[in-house]
PDB file of N, CA and C in Angstrom:
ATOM      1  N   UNK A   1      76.469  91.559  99.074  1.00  0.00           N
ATOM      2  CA  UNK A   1      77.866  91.714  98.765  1.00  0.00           C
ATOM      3  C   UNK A   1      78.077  93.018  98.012  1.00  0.00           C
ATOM      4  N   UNK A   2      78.892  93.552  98.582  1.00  0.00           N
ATOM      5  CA  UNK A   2      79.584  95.252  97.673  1.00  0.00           C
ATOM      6  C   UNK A   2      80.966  94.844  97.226  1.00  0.00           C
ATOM      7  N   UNK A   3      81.046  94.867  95.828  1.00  0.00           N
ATOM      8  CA  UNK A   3      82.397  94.405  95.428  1.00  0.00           C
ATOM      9  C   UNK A   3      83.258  95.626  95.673  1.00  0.00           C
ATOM     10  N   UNK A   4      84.901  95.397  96.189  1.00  0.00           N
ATOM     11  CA  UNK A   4      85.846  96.440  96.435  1.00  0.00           C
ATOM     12  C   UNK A   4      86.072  97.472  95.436  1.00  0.00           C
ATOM     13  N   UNK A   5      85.744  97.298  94.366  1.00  0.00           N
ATOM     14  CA  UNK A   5      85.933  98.172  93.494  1.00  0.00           C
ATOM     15  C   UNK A   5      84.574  99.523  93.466  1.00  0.00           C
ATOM     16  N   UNK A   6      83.772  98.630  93.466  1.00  0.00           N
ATOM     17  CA  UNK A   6      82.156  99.415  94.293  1.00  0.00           C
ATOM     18  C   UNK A   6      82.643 100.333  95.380  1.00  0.00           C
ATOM     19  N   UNK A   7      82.868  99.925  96.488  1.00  0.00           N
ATOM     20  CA  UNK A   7      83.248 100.535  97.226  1.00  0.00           C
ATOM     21  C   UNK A   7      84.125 101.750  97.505  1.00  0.00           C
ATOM     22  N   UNK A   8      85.023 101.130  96.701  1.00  0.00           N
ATOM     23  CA  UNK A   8      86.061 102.776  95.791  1.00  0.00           C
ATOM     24  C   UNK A   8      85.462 103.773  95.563  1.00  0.00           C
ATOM     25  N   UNK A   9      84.602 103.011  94.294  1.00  0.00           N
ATOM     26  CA  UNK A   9      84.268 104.337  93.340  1.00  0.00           C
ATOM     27  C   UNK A   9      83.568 105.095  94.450  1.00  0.00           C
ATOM     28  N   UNK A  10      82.539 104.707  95.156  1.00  0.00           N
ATOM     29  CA  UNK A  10      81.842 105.696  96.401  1.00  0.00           C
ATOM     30  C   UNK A  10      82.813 106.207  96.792  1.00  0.00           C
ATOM     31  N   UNK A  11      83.806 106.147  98.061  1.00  0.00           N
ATOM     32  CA  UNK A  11      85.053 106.376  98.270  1.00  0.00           C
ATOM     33  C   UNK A  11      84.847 107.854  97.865  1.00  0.00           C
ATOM     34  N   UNK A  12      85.679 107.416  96.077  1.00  0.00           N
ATOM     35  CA  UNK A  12      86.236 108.542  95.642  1.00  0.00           C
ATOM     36  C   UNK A  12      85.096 109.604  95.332  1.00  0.00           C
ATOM     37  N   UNK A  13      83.893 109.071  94.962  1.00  0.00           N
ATOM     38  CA  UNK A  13      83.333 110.405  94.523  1.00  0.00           C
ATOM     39  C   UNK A  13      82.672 110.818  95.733  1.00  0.00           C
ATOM     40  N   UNK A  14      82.349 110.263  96.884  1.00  0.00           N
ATOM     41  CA  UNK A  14      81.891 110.984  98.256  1.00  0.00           C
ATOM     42  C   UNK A  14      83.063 111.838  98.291  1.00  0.00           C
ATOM     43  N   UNK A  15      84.229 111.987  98.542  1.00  0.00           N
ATOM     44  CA  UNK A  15      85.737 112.668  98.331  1.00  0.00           C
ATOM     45  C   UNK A  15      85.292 113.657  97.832  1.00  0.00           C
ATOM     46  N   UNK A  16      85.071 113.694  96.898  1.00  0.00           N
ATOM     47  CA  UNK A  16      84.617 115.125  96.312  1.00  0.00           C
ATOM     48  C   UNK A  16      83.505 116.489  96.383  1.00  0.00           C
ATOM     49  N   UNK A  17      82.465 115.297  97.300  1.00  0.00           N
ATOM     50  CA  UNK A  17      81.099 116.475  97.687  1.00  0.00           C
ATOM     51  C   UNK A  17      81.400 116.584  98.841  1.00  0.00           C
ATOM     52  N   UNK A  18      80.155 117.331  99.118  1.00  0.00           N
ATOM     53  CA  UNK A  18      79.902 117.829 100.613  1.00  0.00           C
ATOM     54  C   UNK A  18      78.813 116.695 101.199  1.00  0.00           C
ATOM     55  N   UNK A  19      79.161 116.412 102.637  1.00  0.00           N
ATOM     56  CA  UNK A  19      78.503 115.147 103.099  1.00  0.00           C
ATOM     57  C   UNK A  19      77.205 115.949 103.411  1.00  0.00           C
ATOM     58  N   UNK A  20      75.751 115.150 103.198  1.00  0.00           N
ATOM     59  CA  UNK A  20      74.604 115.568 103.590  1.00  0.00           C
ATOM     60  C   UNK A  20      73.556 114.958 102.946  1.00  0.00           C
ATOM     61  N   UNK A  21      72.303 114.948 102.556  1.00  0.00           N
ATOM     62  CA  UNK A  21      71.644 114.350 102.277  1.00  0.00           C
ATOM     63  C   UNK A  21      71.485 114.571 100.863  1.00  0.00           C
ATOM     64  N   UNK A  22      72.030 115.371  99.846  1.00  0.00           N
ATOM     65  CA  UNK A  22      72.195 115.529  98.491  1.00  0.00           C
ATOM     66  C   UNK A  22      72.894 114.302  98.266  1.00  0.00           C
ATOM     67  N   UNK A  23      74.046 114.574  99.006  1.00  0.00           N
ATOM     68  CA  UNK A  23      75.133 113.278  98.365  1.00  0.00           C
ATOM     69  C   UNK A  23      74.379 111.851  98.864  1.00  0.00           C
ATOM     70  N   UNK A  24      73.834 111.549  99.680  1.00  0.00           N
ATOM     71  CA  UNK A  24      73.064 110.402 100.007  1.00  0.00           C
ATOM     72  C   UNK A  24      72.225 110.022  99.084  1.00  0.00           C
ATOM     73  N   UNK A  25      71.421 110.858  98.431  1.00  0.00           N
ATOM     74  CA  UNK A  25      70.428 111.016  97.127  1.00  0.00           C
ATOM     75  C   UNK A  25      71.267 110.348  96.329  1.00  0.00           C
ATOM     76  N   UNK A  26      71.812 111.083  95.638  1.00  0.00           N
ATOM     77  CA  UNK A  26      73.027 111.098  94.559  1.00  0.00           C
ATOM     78  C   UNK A  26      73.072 109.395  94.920  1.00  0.00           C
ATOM     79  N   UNK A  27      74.184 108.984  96.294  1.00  0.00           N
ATOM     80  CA  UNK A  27      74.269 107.930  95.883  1.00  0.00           C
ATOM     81  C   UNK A  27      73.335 106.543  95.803  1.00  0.00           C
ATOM     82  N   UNK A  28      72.208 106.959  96.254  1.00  0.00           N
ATOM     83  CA  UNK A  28      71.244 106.006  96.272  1.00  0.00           C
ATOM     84  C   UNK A  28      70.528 105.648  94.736  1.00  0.00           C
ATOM     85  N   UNK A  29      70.525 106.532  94.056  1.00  0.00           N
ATOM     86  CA  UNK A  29      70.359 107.100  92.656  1.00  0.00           C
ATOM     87  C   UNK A  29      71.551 106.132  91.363  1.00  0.00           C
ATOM     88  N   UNK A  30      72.901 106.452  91.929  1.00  0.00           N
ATOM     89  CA  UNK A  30      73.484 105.543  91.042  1.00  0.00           C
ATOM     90  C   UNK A  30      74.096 104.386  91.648  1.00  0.00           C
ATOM     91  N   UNK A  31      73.946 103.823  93.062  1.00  0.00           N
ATOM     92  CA  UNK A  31      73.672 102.706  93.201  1.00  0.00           C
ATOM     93  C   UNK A  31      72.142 101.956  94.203  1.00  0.00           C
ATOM     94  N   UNK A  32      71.410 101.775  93.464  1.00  0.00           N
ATOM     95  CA  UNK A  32      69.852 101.752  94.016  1.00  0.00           C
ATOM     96  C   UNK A  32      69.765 100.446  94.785  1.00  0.00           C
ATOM     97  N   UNK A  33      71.316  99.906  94.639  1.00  0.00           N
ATOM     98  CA  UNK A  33      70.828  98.032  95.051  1.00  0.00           C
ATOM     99  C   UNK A  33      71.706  98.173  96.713  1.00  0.00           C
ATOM    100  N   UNK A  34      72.059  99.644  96.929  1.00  0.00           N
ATOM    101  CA  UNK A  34      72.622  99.530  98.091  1.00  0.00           C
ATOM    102  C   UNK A  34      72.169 100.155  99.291  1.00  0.00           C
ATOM    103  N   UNK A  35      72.156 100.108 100.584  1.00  0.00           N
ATOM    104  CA  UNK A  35      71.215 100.833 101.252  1.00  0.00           C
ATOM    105  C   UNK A  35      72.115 102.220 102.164  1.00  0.00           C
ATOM    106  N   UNK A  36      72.245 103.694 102.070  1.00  0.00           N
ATOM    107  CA  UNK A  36      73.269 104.058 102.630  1.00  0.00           C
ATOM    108  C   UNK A  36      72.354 105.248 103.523  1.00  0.00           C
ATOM    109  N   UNK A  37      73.686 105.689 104.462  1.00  0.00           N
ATOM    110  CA  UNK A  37      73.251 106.362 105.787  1.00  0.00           C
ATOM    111  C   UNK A  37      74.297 106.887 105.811  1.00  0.00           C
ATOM    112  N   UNK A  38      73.953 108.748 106.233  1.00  0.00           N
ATOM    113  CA  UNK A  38      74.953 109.636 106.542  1.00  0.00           C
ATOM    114  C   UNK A  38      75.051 109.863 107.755  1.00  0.00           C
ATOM    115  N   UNK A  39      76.124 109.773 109.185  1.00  0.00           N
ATOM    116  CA  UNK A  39      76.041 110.224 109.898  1.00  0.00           C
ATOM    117  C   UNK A  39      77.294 110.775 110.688  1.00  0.00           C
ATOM    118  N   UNK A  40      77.482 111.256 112.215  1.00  0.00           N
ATOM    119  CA  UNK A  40      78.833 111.564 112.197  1.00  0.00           C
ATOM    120  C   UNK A  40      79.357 110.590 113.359  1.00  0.00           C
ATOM    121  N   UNK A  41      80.993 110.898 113.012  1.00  0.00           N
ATOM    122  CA  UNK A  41      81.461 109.590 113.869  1.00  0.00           C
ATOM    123  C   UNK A  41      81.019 109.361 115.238  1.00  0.00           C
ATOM    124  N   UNK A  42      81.301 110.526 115.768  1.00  0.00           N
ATOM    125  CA  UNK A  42      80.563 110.521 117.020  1.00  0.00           C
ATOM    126  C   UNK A  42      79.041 109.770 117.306  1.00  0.00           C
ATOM    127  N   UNK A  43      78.591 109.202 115.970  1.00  0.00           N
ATOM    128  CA  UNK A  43      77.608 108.599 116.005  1.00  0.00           C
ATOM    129  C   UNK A  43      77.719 107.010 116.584  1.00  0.00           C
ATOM    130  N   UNK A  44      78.923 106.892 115.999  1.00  0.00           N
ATOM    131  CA  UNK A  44      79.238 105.282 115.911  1.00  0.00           C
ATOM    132  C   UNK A  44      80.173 104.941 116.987  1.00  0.00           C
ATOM    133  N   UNK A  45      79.650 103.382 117.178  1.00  0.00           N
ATOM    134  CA  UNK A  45      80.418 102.788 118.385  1.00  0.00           C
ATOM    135  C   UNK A  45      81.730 102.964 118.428  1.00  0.00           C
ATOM    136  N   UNK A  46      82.268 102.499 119.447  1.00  0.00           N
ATOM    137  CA  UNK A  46      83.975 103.226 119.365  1.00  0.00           C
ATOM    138  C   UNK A  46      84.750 101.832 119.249  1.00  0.00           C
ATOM    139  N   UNK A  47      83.837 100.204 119.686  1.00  0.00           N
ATOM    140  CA  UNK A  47      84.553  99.148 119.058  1.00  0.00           C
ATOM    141  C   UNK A  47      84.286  99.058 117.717  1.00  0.00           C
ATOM    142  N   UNK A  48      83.569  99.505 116.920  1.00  0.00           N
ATOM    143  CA  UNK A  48      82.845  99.714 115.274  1.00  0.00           C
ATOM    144  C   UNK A  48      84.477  99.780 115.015  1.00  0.00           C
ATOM    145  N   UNK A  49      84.933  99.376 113.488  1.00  0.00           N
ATOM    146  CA  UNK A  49      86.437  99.814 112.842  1.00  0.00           C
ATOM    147  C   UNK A  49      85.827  99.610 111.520  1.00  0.00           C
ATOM    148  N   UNK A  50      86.180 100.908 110.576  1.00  0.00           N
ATOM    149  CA  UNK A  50      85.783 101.118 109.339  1.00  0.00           C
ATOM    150  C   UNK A  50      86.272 100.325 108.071  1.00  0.00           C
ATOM    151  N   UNK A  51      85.655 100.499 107.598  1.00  0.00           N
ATOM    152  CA  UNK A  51      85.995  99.474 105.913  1.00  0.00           C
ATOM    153  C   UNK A  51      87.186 100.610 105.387  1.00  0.00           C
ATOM    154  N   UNK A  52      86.880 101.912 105.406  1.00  0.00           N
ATOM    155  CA  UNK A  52      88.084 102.698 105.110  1.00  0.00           C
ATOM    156  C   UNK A  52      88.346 104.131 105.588  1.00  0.00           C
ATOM    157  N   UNK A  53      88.729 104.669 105.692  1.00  0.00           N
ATOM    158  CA  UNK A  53      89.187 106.296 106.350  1.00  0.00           C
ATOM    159  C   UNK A  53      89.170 107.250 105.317  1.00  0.00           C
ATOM    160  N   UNK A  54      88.905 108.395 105.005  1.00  0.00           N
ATOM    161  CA  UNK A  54      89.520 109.318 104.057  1.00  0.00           C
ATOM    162  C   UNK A  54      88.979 110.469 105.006  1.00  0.00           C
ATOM    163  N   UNK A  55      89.155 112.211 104.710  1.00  0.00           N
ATOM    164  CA  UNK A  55      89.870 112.982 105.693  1.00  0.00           C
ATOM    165  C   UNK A  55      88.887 113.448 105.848  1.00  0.00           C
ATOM    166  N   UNK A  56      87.562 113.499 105.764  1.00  0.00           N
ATOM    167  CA  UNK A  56      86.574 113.737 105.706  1.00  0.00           C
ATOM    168  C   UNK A  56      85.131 113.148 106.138  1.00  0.00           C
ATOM    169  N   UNK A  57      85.628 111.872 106.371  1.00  0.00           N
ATOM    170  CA  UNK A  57      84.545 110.527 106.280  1.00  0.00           C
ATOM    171  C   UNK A  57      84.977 109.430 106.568  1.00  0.00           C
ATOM    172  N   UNK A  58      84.413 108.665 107.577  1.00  0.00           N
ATOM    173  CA  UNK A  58      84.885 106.903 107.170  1.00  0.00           C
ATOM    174  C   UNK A  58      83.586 106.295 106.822  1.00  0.00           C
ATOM    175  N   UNK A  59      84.444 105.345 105.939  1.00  0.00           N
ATOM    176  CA  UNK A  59      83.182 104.387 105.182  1.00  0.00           C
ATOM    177  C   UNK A  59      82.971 102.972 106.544  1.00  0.00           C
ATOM    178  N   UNK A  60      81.722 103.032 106.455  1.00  0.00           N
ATOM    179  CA  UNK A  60      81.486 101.558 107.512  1.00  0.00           C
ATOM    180  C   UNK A  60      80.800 100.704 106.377  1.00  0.00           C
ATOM    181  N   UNK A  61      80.489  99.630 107.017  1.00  0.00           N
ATOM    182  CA  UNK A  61      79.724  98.500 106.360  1.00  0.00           C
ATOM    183  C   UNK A  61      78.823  98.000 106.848  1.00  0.00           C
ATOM    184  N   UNK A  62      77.082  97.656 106.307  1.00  0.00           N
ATOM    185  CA  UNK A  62      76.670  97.311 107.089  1.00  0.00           C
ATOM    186  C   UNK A  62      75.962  96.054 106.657  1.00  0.00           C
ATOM    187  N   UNK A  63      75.963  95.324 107.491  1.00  0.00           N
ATOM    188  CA  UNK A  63      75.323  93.184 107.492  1.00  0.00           C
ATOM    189  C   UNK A  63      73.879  93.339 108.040  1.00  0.00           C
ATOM    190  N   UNK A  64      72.611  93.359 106.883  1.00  0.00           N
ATOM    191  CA  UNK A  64      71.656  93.168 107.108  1.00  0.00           C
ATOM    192  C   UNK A  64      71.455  91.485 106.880  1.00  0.00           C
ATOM    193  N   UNK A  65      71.860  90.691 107.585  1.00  0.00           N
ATOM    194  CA  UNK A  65      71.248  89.102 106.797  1.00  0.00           C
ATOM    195  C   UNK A  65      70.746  88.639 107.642  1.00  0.00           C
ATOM    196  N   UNK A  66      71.011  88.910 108.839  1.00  0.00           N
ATOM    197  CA  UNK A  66      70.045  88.530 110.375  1.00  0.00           C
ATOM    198  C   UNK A  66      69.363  88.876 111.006  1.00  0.00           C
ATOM    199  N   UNK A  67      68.647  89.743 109.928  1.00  0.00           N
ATOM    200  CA  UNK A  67      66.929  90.516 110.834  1.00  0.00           C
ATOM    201  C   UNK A  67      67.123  91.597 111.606  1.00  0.00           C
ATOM    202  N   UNK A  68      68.566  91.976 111.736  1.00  0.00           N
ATOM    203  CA  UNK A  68      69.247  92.826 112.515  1.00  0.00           C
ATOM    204  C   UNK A  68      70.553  93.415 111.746  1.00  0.00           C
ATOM    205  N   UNK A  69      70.412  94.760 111.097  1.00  0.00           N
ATOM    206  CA  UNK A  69      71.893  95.105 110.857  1.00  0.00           C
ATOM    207  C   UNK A  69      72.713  95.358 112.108  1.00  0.00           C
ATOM    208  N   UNK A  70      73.812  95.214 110.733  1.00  0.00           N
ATOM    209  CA  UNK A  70      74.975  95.730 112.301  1.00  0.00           C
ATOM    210  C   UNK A  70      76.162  95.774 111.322  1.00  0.00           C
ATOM    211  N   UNK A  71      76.936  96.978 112.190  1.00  0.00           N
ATOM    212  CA  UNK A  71      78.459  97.257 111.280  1.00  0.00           C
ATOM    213  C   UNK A  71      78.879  95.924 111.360  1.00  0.00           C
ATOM    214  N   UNK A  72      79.743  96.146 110.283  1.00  0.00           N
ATOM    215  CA  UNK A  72      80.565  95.012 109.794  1.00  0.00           C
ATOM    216  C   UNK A  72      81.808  95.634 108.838  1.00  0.00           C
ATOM    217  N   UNK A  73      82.420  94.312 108.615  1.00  0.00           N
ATOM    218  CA  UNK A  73      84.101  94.921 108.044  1.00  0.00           C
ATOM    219  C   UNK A  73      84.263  94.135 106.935  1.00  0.00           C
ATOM    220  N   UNK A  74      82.770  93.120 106.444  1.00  0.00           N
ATOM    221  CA  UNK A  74      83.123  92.204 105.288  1.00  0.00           C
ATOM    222  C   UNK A  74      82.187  92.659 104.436  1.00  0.00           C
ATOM    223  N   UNK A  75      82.888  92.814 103.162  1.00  0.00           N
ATOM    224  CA  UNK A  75      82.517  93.566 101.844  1.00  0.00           C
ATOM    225  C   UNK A  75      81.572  92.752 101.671  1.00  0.00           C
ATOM    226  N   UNK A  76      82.040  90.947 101.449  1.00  0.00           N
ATOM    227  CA  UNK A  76      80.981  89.959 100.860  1.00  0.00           C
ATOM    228  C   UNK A  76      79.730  90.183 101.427  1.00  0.00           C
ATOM    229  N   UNK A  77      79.657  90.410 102.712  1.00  0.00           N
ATOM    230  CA  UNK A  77      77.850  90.116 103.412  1.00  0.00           C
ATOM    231  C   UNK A  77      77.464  91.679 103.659  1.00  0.00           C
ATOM    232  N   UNK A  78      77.994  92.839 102.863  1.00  0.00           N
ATOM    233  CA  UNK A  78      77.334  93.656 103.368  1.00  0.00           C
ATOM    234  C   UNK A  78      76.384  94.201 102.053  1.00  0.00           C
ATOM    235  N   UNK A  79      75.426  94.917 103.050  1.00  0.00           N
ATOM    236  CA  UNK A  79      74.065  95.378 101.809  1.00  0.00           C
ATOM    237  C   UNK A  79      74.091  96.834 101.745  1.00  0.00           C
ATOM    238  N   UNK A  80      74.545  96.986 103.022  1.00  0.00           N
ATOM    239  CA  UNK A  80      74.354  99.012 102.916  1.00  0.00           C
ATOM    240  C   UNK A  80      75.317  99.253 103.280  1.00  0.00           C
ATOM    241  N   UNK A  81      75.911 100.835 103.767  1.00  0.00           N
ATOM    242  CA  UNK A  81      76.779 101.683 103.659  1.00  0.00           C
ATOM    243  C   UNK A  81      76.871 102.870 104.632  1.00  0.00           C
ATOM    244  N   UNK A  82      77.545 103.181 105.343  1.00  0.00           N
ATOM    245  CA  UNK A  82      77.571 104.564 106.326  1.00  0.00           C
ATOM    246  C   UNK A  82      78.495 105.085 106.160  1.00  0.00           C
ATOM    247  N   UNK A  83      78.433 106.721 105.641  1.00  0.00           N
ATOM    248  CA  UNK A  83      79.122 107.423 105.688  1.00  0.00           C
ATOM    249  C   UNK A  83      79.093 108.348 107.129  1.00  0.00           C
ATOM    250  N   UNK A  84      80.036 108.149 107.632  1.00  0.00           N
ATOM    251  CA  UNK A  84      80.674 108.819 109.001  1.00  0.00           C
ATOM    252  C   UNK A  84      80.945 109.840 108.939  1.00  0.00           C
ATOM    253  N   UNK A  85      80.856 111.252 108.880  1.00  0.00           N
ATOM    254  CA  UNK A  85      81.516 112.347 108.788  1.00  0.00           C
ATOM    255  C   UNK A  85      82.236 112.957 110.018  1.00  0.00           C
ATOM    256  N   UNK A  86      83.512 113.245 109.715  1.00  0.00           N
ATOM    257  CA  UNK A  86      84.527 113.337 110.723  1.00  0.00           C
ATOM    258  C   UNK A  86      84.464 115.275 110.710  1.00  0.00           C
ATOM    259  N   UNK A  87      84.345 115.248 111.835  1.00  0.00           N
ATOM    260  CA  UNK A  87      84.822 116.903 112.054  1.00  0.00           C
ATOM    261  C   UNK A  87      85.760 117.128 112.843  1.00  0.00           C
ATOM    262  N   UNK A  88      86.857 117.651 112.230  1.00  0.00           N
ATOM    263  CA  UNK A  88      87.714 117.937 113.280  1.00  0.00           C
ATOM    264  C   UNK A  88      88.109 118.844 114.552  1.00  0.00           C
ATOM    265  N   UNK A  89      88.676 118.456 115.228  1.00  0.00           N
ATOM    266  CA  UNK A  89      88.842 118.938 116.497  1.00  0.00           C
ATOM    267  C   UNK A  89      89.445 120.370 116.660  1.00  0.00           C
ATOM    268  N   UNK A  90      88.640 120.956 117.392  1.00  0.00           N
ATOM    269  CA  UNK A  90      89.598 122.576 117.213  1.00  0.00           C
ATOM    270  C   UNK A  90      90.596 122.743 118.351  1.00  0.00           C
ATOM    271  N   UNK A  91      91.520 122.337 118.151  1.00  0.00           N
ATOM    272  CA  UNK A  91      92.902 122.412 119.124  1.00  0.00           C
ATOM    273  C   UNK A  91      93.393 123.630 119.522  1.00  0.00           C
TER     274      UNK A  91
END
């Protein structure tokens, strides 16, 4: 379980760095009980729908309890974390 407020605070202070494996450090560092992964959206399934959006990143969720992770959208059963990095489109 990642309580919503948990989830924020990542949120906000991923918001502020640059996505890559520093900030993955970083957050593994001040939360050690969670398991997280940087990657880009284009990584992730296209039925996958994120725990949250910000302009830079979506946060996913992920349900390790069945020997098998897998995204998920419930705070209570999740153990780890994916940060999505969004690049935008050059129009």
């Amino acid at each position: 379980m990642i309580a919503e407020a948990t989830l924020n605070e990542i949120c906000d202070f991923a918001s502020t760095q640059v996505l890559g494996e520093a900030l993955i450090n970083e957050l593994r560092t001040r939360y050690p009980d969670y398991h997280f992964t940087w990657c880009f959206e284009d990584d992730i399934g296209a039925t996958a729908k994120p725990w949250t959006e910000r302009e830079t990143f979506n946060l996913y969720l992920v349900n390790s309890s069945d020997h098998c992770s897998k995204l998920s959208s419930d705070a209570g059963s999740a153990s780890g974390i994916v940060l999505a990095e969004v690049i935008p489109d050059d129009d």
